[in-house]
PDB file of N, CA and C in Angstrom:
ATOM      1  N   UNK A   1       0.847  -1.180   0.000  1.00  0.00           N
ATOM      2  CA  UNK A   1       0.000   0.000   0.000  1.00  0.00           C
ATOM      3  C   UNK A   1       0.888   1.237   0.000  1.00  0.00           C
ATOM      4  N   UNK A   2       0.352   2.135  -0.809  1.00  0.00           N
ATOM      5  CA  UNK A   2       1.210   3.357  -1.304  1.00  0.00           C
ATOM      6  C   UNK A   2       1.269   4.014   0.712  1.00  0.00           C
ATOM      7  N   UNK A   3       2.297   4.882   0.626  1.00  0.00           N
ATOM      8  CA  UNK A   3       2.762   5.367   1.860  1.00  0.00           C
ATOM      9  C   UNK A   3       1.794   6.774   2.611  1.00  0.00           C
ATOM     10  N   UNK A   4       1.417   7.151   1.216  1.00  0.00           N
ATOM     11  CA  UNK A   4       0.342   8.420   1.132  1.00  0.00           C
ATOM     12  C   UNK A   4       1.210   9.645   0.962  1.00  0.00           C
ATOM     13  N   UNK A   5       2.819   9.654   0.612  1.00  0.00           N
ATOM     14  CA  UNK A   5       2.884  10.508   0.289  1.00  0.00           C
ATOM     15  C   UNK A   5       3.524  10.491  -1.153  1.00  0.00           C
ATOM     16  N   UNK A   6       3.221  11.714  -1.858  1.00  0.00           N
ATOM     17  CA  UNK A   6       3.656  12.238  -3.032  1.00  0.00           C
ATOM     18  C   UNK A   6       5.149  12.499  -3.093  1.00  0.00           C
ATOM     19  N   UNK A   7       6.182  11.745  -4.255  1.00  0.00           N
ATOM     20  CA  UNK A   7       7.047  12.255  -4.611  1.00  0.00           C
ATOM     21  C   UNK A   7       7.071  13.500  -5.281  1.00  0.00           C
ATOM     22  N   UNK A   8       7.670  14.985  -5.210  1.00  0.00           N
ATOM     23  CA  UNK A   8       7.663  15.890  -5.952  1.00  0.00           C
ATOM     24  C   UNK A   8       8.152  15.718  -7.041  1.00  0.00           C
ATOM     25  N   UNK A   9       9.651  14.857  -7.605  1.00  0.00           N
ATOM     26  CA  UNK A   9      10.059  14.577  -8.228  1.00  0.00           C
ATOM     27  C   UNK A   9       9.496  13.940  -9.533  1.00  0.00           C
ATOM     28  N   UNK A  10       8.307  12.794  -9.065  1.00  0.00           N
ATOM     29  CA  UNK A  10       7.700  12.412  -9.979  1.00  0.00           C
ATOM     30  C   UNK A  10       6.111  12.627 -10.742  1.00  0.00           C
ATOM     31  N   UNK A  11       5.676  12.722 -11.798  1.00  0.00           N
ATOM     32  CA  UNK A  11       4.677  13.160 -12.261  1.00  0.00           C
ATOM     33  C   UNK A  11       3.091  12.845 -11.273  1.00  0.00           C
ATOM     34  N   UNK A  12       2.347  13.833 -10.857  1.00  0.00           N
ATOM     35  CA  UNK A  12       1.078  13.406 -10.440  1.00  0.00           C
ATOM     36  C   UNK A  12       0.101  13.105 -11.784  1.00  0.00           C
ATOM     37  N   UNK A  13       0.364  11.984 -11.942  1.00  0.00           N
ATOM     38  CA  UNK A  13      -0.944  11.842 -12.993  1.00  0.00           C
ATOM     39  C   UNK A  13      -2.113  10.796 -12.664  1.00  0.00           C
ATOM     40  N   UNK A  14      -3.052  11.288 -13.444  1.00  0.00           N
ATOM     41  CA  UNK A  14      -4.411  10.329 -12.774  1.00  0.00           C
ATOM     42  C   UNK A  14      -4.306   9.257 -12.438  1.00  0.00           C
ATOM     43  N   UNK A  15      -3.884   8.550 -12.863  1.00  0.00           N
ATOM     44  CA  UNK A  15      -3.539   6.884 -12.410  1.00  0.00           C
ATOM     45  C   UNK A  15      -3.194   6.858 -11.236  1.00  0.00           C
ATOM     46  N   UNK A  16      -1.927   7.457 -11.348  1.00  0.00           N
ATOM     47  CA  UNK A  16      -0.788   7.421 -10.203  1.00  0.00           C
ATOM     48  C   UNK A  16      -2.245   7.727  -8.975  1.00  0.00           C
ATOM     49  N   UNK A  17      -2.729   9.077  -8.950  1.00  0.00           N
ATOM     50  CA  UNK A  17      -3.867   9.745  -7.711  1.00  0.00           C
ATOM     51  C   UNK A  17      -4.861   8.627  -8.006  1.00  0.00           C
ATOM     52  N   UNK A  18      -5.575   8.096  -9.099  1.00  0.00           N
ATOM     53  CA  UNK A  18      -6.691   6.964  -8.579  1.00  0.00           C
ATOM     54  C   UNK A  18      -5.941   5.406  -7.747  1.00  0.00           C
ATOM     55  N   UNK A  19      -4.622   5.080  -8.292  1.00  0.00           N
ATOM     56  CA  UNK A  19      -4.307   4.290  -7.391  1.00  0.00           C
ATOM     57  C   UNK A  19      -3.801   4.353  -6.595  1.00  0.00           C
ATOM     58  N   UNK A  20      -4.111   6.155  -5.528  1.00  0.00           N
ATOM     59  CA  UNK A  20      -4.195   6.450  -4.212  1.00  0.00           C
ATOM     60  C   UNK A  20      -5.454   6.488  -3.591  1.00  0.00           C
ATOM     61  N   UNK A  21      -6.228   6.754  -4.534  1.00  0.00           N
ATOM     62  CA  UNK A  21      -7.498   6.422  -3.976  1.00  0.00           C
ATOM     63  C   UNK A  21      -8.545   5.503  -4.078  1.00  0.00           C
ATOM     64  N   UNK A  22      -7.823   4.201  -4.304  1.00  0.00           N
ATOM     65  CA  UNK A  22      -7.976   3.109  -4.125  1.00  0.00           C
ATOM     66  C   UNK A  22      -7.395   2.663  -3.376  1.00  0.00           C
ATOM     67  N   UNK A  23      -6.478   2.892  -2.718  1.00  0.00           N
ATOM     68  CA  UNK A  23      -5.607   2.594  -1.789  1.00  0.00           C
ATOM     69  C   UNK A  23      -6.437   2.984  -0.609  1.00  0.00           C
ATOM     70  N   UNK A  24      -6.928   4.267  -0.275  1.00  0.00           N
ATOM     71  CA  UNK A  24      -7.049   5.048   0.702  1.00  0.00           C
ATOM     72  C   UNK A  24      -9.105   4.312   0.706  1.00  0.00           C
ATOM     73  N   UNK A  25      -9.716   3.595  -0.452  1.00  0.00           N
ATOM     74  CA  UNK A  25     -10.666   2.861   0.098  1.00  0.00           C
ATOM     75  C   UNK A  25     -10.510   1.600   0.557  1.00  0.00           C
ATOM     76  N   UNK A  26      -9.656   1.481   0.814  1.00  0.00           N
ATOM     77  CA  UNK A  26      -8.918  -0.221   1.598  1.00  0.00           C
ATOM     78  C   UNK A  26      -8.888   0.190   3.189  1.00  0.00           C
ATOM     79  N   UNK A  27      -9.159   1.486   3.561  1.00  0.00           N
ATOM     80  CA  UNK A  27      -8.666   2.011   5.116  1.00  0.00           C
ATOM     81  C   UNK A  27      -9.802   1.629   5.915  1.00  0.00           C
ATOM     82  N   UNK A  28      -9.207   0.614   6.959  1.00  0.00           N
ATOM     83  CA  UNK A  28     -10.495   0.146   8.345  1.00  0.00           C
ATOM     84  C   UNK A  28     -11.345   1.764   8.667  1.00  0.00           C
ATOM     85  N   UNK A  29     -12.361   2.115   8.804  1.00  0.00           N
ATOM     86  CA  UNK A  29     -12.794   2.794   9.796  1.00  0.00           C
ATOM     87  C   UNK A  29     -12.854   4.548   8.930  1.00  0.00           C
ATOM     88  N   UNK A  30     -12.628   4.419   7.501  1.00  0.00           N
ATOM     89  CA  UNK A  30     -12.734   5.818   6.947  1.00  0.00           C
ATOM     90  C   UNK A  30     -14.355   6.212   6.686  1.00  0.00           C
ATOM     91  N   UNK A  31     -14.548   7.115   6.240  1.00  0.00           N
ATOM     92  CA  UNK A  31     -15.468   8.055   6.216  1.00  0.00           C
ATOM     93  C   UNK A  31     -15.491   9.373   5.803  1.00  0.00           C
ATOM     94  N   UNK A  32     -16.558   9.066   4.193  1.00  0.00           N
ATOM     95  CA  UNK A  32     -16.618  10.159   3.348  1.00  0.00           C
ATOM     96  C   UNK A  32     -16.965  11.423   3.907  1.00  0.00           C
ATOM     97  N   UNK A  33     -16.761  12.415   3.657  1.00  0.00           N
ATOM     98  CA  UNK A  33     -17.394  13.996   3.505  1.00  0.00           C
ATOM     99  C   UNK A  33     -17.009  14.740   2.865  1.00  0.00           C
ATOM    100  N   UNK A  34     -17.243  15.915   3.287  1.00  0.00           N
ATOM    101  CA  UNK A  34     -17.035  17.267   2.240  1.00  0.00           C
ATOM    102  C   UNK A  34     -15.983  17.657   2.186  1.00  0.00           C
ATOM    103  N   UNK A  35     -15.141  18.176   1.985  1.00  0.00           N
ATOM    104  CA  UNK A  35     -13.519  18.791   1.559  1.00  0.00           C
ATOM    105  C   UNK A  35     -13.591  20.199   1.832  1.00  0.00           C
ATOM    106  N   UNK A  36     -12.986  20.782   2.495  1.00  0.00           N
ATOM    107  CA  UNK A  36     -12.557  21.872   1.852  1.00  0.00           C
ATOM    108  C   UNK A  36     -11.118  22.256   1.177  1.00  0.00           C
ATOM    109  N   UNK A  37     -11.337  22.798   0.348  1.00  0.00           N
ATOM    110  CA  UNK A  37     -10.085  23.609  -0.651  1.00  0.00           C
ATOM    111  C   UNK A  37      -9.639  25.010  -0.977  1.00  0.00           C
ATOM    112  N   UNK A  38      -8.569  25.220  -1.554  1.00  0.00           N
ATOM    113  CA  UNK A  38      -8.269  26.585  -1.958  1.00  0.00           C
ATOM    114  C   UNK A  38      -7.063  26.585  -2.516  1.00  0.00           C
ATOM    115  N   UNK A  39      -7.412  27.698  -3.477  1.00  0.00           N
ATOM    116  CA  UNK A  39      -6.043  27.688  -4.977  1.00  0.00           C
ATOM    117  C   UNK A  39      -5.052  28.279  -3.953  1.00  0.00           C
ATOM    118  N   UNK A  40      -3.768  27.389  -4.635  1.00  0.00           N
ATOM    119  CA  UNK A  40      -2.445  27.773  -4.201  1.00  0.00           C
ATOM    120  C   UNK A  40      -1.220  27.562  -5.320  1.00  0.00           C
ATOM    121  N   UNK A  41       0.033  27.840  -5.140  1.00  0.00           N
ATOM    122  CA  UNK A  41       0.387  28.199  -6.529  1.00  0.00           C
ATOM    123  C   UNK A  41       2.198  27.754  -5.616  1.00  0.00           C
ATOM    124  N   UNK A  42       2.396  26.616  -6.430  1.00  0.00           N
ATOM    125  CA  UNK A  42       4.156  26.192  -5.668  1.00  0.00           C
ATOM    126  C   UNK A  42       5.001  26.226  -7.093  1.00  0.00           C
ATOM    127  N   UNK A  43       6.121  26.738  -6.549  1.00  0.00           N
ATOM    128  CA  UNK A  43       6.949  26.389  -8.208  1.00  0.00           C
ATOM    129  C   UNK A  43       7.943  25.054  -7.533  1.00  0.00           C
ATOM    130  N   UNK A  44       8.359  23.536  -8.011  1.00  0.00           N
ATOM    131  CA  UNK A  44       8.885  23.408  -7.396  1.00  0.00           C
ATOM    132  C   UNK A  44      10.408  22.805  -8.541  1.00  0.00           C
ATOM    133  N   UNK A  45      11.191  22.984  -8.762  1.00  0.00           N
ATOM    134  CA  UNK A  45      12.324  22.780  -9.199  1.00  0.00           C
ATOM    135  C   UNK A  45      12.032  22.974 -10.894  1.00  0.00           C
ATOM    136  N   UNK A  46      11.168  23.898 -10.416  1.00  0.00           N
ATOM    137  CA  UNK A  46      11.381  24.756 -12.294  1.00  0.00           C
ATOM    138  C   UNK A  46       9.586  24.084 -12.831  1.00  0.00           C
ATOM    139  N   UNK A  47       8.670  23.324 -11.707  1.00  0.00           N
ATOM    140  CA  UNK A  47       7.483  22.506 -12.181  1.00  0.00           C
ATOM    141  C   UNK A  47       6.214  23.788 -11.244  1.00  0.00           C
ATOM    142  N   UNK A  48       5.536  24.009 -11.877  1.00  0.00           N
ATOM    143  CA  UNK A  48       4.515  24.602 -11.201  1.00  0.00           C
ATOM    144  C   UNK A  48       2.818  23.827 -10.724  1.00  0.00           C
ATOM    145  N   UNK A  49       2.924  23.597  -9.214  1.00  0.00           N
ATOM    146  CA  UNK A  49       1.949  22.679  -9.105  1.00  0.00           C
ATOM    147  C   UNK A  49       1.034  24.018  -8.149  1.00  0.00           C
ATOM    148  N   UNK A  50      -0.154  23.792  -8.957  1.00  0.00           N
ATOM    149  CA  UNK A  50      -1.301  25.026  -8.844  1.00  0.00           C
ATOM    150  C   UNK A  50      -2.520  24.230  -8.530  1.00  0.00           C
ATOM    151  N   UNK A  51      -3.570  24.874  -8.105  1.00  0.00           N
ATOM    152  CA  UNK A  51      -5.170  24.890  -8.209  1.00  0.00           C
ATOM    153  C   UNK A  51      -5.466  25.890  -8.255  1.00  0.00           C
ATOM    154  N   UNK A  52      -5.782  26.293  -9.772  1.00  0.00           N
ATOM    155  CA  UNK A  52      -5.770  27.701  -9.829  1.00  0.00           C
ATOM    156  C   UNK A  52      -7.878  28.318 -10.344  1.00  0.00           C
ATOM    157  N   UNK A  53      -7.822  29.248  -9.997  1.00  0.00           N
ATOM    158  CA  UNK A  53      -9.222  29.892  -9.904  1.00  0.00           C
ATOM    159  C   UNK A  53      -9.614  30.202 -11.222  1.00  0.00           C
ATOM    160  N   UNK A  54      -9.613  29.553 -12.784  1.00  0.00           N
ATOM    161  CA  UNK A  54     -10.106  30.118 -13.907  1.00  0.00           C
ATOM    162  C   UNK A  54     -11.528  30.261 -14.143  1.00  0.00           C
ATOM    163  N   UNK A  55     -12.077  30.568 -13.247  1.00  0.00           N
ATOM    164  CA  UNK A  55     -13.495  30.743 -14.040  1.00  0.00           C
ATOM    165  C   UNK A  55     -13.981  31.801 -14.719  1.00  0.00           C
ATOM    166  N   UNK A  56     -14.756  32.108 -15.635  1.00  0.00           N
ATOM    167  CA  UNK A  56     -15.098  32.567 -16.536  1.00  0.00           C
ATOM    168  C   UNK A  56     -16.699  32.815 -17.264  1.00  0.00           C
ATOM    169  N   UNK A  57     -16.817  33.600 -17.925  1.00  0.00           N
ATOM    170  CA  UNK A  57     -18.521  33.356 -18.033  1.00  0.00           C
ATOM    171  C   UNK A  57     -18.969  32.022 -18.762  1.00  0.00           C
ATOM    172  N   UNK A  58     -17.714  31.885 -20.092  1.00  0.00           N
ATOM    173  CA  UNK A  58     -18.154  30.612 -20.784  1.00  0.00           C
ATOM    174  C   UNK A  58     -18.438  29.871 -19.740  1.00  0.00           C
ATOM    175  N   UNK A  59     -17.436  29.100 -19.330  1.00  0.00           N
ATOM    176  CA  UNK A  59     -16.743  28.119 -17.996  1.00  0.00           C
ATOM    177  C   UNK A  59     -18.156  28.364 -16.988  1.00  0.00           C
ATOM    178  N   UNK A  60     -18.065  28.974 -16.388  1.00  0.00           N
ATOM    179  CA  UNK A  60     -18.576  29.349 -14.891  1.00  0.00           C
ATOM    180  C   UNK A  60     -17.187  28.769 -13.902  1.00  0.00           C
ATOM    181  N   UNK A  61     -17.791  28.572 -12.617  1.00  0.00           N
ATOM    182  CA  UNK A  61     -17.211  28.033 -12.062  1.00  0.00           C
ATOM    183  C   UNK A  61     -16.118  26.926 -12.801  1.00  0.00           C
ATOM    184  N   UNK A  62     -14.581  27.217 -12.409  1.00  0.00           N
ATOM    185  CA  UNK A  62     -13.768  26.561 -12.935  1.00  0.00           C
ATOM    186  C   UNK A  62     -12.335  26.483 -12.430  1.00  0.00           C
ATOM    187  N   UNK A  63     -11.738  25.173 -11.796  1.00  0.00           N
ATOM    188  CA  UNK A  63     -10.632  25.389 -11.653  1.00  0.00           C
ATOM    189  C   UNK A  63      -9.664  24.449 -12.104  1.00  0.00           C
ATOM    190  N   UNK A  64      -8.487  25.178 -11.938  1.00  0.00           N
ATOM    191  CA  UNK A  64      -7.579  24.196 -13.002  1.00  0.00           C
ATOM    192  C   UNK A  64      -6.579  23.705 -11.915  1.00  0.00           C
ATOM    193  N   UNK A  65      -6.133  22.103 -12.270  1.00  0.00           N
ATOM    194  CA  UNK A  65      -5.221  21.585 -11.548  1.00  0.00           C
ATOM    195  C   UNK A  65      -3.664  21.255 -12.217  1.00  0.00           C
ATOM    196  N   UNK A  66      -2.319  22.095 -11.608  1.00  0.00           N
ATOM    197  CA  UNK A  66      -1.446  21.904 -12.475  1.00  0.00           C
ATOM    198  C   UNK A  66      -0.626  21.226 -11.754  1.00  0.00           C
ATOM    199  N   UNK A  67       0.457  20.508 -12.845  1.00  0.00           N
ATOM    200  CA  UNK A  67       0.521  20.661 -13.922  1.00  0.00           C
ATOM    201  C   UNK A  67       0.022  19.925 -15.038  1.00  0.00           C
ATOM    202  N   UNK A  68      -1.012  18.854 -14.388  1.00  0.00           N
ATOM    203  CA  UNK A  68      -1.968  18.109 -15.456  1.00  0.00           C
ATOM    204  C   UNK A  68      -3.014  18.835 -15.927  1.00  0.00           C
ATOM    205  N   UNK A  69      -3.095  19.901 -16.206  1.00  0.00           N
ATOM    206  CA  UNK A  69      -3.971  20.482 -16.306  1.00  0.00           C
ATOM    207  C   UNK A  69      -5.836  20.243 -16.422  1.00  0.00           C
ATOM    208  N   UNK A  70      -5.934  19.681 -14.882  1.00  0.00           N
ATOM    209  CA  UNK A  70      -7.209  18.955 -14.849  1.00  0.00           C
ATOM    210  C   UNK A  70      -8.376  19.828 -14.617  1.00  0.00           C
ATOM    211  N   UNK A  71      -9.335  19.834 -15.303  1.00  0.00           N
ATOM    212  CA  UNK A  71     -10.282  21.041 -14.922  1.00  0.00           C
ATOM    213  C   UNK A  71     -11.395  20.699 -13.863  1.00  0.00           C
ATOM    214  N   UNK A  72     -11.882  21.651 -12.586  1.00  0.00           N
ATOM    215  CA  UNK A  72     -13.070  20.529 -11.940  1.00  0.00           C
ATOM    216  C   UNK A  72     -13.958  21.811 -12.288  1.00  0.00           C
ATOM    217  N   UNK A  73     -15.261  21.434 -12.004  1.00  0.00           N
ATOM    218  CA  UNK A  73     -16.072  22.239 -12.227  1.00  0.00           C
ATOM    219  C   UNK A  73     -16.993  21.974 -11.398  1.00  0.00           C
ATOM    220  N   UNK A  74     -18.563  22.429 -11.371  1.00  0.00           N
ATOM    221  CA  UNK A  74     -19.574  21.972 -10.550  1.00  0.00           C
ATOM    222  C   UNK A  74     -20.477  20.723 -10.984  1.00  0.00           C
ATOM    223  N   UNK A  75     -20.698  19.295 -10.357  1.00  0.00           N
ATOM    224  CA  UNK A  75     -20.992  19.323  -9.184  1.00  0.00           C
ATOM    225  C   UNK A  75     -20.407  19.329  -8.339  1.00  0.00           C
ATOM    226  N   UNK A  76     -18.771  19.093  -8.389  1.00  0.00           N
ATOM    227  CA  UNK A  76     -17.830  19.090  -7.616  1.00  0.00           C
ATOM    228  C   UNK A  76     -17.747  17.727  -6.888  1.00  0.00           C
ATOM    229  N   UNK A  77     -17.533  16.866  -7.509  1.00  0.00           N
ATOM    230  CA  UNK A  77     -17.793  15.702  -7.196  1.00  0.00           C
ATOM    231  C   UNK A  77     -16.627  14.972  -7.379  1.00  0.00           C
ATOM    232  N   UNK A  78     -15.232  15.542  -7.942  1.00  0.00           N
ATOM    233  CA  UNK A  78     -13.711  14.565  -8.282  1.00  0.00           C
ATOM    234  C   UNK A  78     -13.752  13.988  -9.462  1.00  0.00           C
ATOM    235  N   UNK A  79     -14.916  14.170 -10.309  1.00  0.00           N
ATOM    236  CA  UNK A  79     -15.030  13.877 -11.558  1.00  0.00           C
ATOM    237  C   UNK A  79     -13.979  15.067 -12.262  1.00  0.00           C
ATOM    238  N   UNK A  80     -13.323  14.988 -13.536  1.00  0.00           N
ATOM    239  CA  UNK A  80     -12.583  16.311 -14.013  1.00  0.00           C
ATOM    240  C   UNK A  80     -12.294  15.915 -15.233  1.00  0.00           C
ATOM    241  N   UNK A  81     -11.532  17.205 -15.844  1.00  0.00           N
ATOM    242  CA  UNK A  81     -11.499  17.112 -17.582  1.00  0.00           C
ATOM    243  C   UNK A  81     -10.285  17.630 -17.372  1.00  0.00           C
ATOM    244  N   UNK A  82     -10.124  16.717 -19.022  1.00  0.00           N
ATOM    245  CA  UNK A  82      -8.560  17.200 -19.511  1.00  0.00           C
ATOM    246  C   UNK A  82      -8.319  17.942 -20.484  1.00  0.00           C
TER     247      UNK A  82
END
């Protein structure tokens, strides 16, 4: 079972995060809820890892996750676009 933490070094890509969170539904005694979040913006060895605030009128509500550039939107549910 993954350790739960993120190498910076290596790419966050979907896989890699769904087979953390598959991992993290294997846990005795967890329990879903609501999240809270907020855009933040790291540069880290020349890589910029963001959740950044693009929304827009097209868009509406919209934010972007870097550097995969994953978009979530509303219902806000961990569903996202690429």
């Amino acid at each position: 079972m993954p350790d739960g933490n993120f190498n910076l070094d290596e790419a966050i890509t979907p896989s890699r995060l769904n087979s953390r969170i598959a991992a993290t539904a294997q846990l005795p005694g967890r329990k879903l809820g609501d999240i809270a979040v907020q855009p933040f913006h790291v540069v880290y060895d020349g890589v910029t890892f963001a959740l950044v605030d693009e929304s827009d009128a097209e868009r509406g509500d919209w934010l972007e996750l870097y550097p995969d550039r994953l978009g979530f939107s509303h219902p806000w549910d961990g569903t996202y676009s690429t």
